[in-house]
Structure formats: C-alpha cells, structure tokens
Protein backbone atom coordinates (compact mmCIF):
# COMPACT_ATOMS: atom_id res chain seq x y z
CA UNK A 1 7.69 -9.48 -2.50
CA UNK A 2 9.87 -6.50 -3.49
CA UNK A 3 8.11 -3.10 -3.45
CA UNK A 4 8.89 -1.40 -7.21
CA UNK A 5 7.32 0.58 -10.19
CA UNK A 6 4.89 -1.96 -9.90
CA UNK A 7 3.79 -2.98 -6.49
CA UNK A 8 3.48 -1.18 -3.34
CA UNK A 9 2.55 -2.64 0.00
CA UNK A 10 0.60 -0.40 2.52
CA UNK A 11 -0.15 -0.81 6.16
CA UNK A 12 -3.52 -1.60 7.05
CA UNK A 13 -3.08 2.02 9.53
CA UNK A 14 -2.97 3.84 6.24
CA UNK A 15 -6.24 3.13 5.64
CA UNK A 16 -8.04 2.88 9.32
CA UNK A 17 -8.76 4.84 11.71
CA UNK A 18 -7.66 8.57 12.81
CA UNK A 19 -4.07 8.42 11.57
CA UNK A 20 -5.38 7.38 7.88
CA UNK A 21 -3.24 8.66 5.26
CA UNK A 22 -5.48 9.06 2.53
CA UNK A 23 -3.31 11.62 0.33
CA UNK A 24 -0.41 9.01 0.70
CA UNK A 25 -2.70 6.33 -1.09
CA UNK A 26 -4.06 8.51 -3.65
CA UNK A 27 -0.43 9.98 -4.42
CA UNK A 28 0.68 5.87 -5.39
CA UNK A 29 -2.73 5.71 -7.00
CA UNK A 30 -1.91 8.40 -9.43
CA UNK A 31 1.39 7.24 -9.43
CA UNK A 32 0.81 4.04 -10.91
CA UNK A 33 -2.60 5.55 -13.15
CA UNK A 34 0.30 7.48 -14.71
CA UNK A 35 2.77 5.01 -15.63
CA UNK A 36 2.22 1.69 -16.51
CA UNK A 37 -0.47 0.79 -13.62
CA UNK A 38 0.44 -1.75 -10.95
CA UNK A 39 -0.93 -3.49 -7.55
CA UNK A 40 -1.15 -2.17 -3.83
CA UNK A 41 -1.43 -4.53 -1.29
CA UNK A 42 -2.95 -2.84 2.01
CA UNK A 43 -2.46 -4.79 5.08
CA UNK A 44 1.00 -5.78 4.82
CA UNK A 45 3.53 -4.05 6.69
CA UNK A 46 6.74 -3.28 4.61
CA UNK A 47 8.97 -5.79 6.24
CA UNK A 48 6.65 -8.97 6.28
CA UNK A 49 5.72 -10.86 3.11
CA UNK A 50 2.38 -11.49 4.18
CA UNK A 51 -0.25 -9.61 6.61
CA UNK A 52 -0.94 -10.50 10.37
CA UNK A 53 -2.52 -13.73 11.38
CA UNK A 54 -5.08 -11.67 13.63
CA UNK A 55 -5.86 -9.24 10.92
C-alpha cells in the first residue's frame, strides 16, 4: 500500500496516549473532506503493509 491523494496510513501513537497528534489527523481529515475524500488507516506504521501482530 502506497500512501497518496487517497490513502494515508497513521501510527496507532497518533492517536493514543500523551504524544497524540490530534491536529495532524484532523489536518488529513480536512485534507481529504476537501478533495476527493479518501481512507486513513491508523495502526500501521509507514513502512509496514500491515499493523503489529500484538496490536
């Protein structure tokens, strides 16, 4: 999976706990509510394909 216009993938620390980085989720929320839309996977860490076993 190839991040693009269209699909973003987020680590799962973007979302959890007291480094969250909730502006940088809203900013590709609105980023993809402006254009054409498009799909965020949170969990998976930019250079995997797919999240942690454990997670």
């Amino acid at each position: 999976m190839i991040e693009n216009s269209e699909f973003d993938k987020k680590s799962l620390r973007v979302v959890q706990g007291i480094s969250a980085d909730w502006a940088e989720l809203a900013k590709d929320c609105f980023a993809f509510a402006n254009a054409k839309g498009g799909e965020i996977y949170i969990g998976i860490e930019d250079d995997t394909e797919m999240p942690p076993a454990d997670q």
